[in-house]
Protein backbone atom coordinates (compact mmCIF):
# COMPACT_ATOMS: atom_id res chain seq x y z
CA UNK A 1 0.00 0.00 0.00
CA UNK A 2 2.73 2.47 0.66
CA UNK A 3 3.36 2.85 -3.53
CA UNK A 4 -0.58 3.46 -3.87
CA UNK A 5 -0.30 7.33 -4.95
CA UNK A 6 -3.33 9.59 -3.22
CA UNK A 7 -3.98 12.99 -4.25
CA UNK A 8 -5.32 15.24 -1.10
CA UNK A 9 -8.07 17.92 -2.13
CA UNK A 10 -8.27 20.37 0.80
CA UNK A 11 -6.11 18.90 3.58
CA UNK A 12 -5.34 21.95 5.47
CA UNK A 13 -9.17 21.26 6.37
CA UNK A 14 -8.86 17.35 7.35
CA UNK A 15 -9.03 15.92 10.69
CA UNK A 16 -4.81 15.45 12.02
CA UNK A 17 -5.83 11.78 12.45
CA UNK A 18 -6.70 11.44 8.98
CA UNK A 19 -3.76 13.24 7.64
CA UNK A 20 -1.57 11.14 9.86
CA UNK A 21 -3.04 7.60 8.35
CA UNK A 22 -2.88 8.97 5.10
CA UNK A 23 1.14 9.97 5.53
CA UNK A 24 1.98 6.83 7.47
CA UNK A 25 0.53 4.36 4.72
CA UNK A 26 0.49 5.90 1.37
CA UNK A 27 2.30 8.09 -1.13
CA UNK A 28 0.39 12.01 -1.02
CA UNK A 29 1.07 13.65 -4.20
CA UNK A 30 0.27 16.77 -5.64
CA UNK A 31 -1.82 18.10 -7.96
CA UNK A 32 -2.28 15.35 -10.70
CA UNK A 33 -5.08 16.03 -13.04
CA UNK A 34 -7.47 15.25 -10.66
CA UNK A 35 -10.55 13.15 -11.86
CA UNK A 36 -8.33 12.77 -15.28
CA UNK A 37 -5.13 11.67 -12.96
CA UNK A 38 -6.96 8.89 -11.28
CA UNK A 39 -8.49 7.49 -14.74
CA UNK A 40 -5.19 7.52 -16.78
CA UNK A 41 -3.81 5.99 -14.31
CA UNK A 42 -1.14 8.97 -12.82
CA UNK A 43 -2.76 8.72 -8.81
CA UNK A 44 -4.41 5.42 -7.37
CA UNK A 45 -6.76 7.61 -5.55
CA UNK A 46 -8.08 10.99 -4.67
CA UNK A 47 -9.57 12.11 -1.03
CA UNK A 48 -11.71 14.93 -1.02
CA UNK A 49 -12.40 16.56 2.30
CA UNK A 50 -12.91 19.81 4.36
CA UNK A 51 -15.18 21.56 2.36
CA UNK A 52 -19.16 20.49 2.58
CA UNK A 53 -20.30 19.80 -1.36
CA UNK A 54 -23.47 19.96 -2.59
CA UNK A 55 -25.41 16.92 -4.54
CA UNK A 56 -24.59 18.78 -7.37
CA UNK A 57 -20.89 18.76 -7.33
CA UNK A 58 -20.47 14.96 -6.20
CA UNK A 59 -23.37 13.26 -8.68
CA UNK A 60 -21.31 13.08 -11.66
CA UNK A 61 -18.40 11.71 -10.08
CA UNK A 62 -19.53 7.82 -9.55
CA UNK A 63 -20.87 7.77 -12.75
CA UNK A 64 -17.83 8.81 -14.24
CA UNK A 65 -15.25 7.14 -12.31
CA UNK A 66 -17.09 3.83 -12.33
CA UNK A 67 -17.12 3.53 -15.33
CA UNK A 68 -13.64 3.22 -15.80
CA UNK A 69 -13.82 0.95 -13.62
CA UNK A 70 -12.91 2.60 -10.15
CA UNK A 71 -14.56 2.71 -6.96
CA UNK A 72 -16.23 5.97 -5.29
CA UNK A 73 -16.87 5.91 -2.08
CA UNK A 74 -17.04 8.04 1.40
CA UNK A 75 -14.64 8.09 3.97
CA UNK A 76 -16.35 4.66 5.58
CA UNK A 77 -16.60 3.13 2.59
CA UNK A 78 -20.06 3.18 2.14
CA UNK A 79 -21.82 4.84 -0.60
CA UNK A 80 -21.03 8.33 -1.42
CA UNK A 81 -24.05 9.90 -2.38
CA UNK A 82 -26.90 7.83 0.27
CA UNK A 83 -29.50 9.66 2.29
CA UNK A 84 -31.55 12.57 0.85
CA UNK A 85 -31.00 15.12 -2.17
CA UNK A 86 -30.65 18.34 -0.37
CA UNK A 87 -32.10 21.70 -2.43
């Protein structure tokens, strides 16, 4: 696991126990191309945290990324978009 490359979106925002997991147990890299970097293969994985995001900005991403044959998910692992559509 500690070659599995993770790109961070808004750390400076993410619980110190999360960041300390993260650093102990994978590679953080930069800025990689983002959705792009994870399905051409640059990152293994991107964590998004910190900032809340609506419906809206999240619903295209498991389409998208499962497709090519990734996994989205939240933090826990469950599903990331469950519970109610806010408005």
């Amino acid at each position: 696991m500690a070659d599995t490359r993770v790109q961070m979106v808004n750390p400076s925002r993410w619980p110190s126990d999360l960041l300390t997991i993260l650093h102990l147990n994978v590679n953080i890299t930069g800025y990689l191309g983002g959705i792009t970097g994870l399905l051409i293969g640059l990152i293994d994985a991107i964590v998004i945290g910190g900032t809340e995001q609506g419906y809206e900005d999240l619903a295209p991403l498991p389409v998208i990324v499962e497709e090519a044959g990734c996994v989205v998910t939240d933090l826990d692992g469950g599903p990331l978009l469950s519970g109610p559509v806010r408005r």
